[in-house]
PDB file of N, CA and C in Angstrom:
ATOM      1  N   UNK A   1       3.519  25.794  -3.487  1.00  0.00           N
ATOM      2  CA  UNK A   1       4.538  24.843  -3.091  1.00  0.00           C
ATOM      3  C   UNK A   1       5.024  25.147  -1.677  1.00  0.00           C
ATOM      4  N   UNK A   2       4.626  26.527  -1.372  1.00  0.00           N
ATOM      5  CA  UNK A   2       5.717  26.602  -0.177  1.00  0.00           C
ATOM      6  C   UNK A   2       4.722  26.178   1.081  1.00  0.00           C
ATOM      7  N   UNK A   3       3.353  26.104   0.562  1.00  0.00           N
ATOM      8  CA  UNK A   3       2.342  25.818   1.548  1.00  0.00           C
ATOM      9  C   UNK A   3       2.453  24.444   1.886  1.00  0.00           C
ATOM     10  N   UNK A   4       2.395  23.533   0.638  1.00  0.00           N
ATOM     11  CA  UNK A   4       2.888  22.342   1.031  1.00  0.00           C
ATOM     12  C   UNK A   4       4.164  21.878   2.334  1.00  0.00           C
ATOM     13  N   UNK A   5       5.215  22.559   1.609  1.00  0.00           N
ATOM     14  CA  UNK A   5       6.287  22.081   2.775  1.00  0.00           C
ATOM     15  C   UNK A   5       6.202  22.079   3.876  1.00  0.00           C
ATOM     16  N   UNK A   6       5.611  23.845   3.826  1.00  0.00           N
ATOM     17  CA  UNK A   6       4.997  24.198   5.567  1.00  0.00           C
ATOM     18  C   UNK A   6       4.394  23.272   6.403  1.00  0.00           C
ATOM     19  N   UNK A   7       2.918  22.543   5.361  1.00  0.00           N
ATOM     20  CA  UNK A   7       2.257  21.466   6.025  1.00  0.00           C
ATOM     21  C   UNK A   7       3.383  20.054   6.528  1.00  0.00           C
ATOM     22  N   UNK A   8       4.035  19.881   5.511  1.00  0.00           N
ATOM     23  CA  UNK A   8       4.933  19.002   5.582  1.00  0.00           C
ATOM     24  C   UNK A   8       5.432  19.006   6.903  1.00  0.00           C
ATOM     25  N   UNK A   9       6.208  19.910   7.356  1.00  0.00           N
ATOM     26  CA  UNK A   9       6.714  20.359   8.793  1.00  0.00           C
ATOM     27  C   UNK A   9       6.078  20.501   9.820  1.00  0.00           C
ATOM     28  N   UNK A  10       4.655  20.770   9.661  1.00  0.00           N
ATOM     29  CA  UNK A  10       3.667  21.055  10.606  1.00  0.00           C
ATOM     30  C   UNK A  10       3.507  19.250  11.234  1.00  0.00           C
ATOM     31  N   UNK A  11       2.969  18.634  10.393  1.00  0.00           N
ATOM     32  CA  UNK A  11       2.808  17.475   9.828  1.00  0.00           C
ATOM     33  C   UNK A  11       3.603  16.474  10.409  1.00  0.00           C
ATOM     34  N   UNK A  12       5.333  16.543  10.644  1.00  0.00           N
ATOM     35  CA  UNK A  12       6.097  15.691  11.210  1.00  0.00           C
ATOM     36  C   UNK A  12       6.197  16.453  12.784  1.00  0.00           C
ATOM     37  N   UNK A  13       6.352  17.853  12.886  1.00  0.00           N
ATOM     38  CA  UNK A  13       6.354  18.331  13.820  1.00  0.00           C
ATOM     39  C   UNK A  13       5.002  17.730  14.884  1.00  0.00           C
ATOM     40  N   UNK A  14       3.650  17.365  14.883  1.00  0.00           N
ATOM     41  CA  UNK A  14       2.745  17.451  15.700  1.00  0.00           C
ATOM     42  C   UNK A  14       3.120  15.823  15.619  1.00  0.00           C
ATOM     43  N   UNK A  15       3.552  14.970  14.237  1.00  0.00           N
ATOM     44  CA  UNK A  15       3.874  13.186  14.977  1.00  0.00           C
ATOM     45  C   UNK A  15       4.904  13.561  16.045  1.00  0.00           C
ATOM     46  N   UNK A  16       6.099  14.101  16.155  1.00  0.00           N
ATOM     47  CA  UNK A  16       6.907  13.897  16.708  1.00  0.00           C
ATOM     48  C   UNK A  16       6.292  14.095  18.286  1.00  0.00           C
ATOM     49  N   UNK A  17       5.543  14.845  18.572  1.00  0.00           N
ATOM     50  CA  UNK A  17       5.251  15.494  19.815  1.00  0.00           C
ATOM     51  C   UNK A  17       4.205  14.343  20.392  1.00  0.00           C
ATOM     52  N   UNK A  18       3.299  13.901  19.465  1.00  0.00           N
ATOM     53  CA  UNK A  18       2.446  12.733  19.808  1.00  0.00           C
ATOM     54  C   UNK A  18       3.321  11.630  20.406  1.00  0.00           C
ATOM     55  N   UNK A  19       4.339  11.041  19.590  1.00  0.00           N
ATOM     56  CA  UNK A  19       5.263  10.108  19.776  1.00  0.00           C
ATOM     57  C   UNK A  19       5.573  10.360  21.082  1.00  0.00           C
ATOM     58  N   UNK A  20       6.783  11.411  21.510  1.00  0.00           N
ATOM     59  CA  UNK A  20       7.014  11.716  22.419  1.00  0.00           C
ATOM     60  C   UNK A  20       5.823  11.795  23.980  1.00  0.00           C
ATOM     61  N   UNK A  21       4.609  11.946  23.707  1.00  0.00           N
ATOM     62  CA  UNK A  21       3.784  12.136  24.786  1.00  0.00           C
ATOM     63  C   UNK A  21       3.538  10.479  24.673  1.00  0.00           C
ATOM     64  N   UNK A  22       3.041   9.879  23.482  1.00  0.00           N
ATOM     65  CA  UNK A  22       3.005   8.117  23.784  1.00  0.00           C
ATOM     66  C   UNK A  22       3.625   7.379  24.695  1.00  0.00           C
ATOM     67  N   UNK A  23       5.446   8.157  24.676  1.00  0.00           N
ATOM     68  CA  UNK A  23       5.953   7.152  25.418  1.00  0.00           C
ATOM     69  C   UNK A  23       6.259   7.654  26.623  1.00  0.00           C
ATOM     70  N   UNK A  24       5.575   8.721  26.981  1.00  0.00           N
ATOM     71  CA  UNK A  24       6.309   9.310  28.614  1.00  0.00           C
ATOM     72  C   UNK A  24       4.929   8.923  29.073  1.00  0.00           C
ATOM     73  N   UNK A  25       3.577   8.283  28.168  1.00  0.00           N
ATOM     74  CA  UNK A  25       2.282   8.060  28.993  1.00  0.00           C
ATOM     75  C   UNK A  25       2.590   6.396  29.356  1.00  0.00           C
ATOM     76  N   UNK A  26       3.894   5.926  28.728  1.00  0.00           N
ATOM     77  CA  UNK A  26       3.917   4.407  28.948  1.00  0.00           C
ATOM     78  C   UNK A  26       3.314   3.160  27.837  1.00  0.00           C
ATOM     79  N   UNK A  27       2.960   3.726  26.609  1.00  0.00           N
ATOM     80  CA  UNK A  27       2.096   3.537  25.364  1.00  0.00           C
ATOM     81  C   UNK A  27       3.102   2.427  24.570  1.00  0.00           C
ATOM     82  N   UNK A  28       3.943   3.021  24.975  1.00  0.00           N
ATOM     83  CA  UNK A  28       5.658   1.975  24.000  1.00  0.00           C
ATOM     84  C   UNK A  28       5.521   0.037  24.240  1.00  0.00           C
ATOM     85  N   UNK A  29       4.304  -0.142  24.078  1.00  0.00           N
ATOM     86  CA  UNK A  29       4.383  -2.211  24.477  1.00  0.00           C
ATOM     87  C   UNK A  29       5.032  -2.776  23.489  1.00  0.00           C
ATOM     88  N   UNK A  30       6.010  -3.562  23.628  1.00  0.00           N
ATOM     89  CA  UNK A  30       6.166  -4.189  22.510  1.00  0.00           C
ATOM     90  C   UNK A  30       5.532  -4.884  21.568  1.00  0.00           C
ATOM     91  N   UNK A  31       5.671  -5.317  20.233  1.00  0.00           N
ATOM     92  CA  UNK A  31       4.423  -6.161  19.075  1.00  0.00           C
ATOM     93  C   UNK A  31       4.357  -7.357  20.025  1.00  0.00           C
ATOM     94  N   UNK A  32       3.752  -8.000  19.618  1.00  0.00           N
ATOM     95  CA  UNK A  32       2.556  -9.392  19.590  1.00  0.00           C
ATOM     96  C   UNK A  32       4.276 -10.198  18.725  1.00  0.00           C
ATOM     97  N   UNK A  33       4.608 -11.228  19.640  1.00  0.00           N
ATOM     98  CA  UNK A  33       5.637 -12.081  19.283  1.00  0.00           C
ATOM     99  C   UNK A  33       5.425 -12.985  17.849  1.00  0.00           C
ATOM    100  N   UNK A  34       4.036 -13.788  18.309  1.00  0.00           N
ATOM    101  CA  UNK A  34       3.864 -13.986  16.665  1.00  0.00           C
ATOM    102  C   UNK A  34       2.396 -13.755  16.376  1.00  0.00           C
ATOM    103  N   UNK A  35       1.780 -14.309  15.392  1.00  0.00           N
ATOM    104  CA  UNK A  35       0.783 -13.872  14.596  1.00  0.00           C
ATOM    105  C   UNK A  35      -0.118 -15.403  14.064  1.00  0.00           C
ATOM    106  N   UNK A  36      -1.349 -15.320  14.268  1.00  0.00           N
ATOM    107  CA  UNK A  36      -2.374 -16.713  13.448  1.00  0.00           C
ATOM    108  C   UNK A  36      -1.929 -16.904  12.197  1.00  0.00           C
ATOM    109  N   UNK A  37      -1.938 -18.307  11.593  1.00  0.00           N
ATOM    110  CA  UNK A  37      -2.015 -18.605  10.610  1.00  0.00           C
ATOM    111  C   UNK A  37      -2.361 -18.006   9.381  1.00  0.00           C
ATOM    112  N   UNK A  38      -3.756 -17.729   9.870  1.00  0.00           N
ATOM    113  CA  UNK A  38      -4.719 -17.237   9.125  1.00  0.00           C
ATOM    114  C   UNK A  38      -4.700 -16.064   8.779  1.00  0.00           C
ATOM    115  N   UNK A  39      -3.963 -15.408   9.250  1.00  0.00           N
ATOM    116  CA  UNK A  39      -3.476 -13.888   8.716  1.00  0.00           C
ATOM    117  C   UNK A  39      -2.727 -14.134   7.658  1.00  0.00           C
ATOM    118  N   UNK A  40      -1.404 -14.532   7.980  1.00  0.00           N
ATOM    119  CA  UNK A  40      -0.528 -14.947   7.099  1.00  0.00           C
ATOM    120  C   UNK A  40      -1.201 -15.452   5.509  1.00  0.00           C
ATOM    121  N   UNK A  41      -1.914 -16.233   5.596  1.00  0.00           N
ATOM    122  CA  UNK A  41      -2.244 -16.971   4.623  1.00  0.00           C
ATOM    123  C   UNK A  41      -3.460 -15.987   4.101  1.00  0.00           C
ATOM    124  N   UNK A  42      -3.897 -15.086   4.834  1.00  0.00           N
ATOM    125  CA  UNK A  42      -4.897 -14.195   3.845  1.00  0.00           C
ATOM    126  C   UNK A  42      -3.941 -13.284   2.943  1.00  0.00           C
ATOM    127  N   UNK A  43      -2.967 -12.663   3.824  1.00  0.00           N
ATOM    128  CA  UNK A  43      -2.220 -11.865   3.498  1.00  0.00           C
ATOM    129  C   UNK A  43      -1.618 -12.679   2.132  1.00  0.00           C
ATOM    130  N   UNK A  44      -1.329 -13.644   2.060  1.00  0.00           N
ATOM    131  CA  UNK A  44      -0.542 -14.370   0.780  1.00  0.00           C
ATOM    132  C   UNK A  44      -1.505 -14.300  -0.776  1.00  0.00           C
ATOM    133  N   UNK A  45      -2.896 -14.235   0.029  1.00  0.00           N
ATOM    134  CA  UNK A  45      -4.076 -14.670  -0.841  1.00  0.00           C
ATOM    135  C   UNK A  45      -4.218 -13.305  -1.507  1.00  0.00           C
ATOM    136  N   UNK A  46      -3.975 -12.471  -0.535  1.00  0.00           N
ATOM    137  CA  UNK A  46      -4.614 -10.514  -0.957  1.00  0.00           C
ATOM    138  C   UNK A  46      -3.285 -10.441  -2.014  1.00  0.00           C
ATOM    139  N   UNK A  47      -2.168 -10.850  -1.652  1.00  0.00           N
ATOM    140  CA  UNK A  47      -0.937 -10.224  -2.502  1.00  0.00           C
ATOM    141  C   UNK A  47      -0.859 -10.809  -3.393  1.00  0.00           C
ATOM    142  N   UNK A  48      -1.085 -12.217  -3.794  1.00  0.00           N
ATOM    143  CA  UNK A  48      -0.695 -12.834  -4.898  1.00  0.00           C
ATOM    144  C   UNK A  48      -2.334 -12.343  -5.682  1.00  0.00           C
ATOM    145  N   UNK A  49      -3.487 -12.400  -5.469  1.00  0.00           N
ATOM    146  CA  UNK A  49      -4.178 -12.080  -6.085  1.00  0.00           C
ATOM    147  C   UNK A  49      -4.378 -10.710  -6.850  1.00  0.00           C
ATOM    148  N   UNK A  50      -3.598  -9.353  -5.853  1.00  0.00           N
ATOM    149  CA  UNK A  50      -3.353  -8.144  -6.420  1.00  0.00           C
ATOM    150  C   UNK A  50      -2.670  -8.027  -7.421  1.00  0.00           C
ATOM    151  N   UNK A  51      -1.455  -8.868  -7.555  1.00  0.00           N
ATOM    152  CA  UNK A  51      -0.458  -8.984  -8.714  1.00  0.00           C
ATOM    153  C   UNK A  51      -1.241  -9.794  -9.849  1.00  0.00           C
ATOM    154  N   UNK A  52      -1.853 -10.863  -9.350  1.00  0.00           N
ATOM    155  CA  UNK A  52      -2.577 -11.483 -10.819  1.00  0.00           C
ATOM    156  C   UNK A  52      -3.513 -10.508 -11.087  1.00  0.00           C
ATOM    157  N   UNK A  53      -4.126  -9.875 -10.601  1.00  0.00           N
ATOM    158  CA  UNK A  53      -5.157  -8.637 -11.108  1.00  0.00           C
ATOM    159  C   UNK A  53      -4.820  -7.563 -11.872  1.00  0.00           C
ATOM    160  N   UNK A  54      -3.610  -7.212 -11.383  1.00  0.00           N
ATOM    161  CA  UNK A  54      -2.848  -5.963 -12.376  1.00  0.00           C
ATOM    162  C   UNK A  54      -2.233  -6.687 -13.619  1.00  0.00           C
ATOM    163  N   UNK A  55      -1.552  -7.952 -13.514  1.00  0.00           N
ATOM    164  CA  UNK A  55      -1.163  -8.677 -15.042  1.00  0.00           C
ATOM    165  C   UNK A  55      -2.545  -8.375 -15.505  1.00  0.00           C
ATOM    166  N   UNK A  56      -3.384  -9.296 -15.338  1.00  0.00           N
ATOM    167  CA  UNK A  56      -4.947  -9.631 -16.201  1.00  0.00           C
ATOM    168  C   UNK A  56      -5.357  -8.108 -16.631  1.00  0.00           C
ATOM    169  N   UNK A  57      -5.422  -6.598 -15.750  1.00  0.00           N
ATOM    170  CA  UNK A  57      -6.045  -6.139 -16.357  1.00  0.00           C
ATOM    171  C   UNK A  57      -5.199  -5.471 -17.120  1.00  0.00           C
ATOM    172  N   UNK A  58      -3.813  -5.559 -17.256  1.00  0.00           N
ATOM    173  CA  UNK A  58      -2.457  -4.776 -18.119  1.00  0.00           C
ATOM    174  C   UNK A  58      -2.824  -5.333 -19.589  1.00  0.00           C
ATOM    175  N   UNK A  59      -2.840  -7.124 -19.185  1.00  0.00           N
ATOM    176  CA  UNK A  59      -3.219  -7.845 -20.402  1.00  0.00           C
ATOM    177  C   UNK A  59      -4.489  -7.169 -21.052  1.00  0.00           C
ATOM    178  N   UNK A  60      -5.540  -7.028 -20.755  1.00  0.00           N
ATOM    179  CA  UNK A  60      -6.846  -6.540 -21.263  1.00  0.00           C
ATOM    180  C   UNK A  60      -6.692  -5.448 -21.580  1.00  0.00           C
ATOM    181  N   UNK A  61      -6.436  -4.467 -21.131  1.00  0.00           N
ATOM    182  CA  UNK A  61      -5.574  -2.965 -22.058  1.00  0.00           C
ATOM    183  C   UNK A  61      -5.016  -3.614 -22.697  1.00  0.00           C
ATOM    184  N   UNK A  62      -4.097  -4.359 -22.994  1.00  0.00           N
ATOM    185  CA  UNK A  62      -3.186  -4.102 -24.167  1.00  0.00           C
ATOM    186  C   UNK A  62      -4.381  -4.634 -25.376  1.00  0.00           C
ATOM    187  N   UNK A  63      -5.092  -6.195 -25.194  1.00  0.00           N
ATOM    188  CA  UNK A  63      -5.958  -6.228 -26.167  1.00  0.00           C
ATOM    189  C   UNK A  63      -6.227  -5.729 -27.168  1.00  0.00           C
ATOM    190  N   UNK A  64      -7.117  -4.831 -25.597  1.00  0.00           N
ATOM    191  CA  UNK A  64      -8.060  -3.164 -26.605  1.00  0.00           C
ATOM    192  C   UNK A  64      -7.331  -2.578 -27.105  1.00  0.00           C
ATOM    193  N   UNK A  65      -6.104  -1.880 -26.805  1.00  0.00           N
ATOM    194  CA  UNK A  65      -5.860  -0.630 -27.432  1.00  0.00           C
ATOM    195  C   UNK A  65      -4.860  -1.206 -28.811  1.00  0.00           C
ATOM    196  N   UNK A  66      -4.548  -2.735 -28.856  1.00  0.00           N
ATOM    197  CA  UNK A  66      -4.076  -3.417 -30.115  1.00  0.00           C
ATOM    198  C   UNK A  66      -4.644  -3.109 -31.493  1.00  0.00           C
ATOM    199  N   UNK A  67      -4.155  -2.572 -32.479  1.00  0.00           N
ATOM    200  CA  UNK A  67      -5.170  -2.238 -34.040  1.00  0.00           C
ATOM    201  C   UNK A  67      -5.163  -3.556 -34.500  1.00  0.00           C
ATOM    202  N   UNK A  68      -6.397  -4.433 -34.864  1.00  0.00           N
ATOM    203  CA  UNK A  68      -6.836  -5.573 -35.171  1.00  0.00           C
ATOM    204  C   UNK A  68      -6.243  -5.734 -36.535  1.00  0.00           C
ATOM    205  N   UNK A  69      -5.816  -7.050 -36.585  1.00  0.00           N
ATOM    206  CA  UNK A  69      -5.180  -7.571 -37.764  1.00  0.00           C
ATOM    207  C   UNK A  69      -6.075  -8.197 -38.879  1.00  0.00           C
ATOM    208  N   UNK A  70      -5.910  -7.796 -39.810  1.00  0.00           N
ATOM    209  CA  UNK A  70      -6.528  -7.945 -41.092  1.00  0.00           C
ATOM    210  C   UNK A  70      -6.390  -9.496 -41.360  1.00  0.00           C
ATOM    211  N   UNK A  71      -7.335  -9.803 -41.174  1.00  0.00           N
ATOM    212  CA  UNK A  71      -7.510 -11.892 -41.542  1.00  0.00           C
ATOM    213  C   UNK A  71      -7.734 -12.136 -42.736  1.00  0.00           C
ATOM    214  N   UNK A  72      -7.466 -10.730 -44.299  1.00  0.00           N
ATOM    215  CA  UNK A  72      -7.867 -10.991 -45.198  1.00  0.00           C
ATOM    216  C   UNK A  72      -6.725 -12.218 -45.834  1.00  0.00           C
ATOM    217  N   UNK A  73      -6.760 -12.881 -46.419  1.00  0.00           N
ATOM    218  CA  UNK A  73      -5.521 -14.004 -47.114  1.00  0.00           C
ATOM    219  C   UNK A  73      -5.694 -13.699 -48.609  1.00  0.00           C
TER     220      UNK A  73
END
C-alpha cells in the first residue's frame, strides 16, 4: 500500500511539472469554440447505445441465472 501512494505522488508530482513546462513553452491555446455536428450526434449514438447494451445484457443475466418455473398444471 505504501508503494502505491508513493506512485500516487510521484504520479501527480511529474503532471504538475509537465503542466507547468506546457505553459511557460506557450502550449496553453484555448479549445476549439464549437464542434461538427457529427460528433455530437455520434457521441449521442455511442451513449445511448452503451446504456441500451448494459440494460439488454443485465436483462439476459437475469434470464439465465432465473430457476425455471414448473409449467406442470
Amino acid at each position: 500500500m505504501r508503494s502505491f501512494f508513493s506512485g500516487i505522488v510521484l504520479f501527480l508530482v511529474y503532471c504538475s511539472a509537465y503542466a507547468q513546462r506546457a505553459m511557460d513553452e506557450g502550449v496553453n491555446a484555448a479549445p476549439a469554440d464549437t464542434v461538427d455536428v457529427i460528433w455530437v450526434v455520434l457521441f449521442g449514438v455511442v451513449f445511448v447505445g452503451m446504456i441500451a447494451g448494459f440494460f439488454w445484457y443485465m436483462w439476459i443475466n437475469d434470464r439465465k441465472h432465473k430457476p425455471e418455473e414448473s409449467k406442470t398444471n
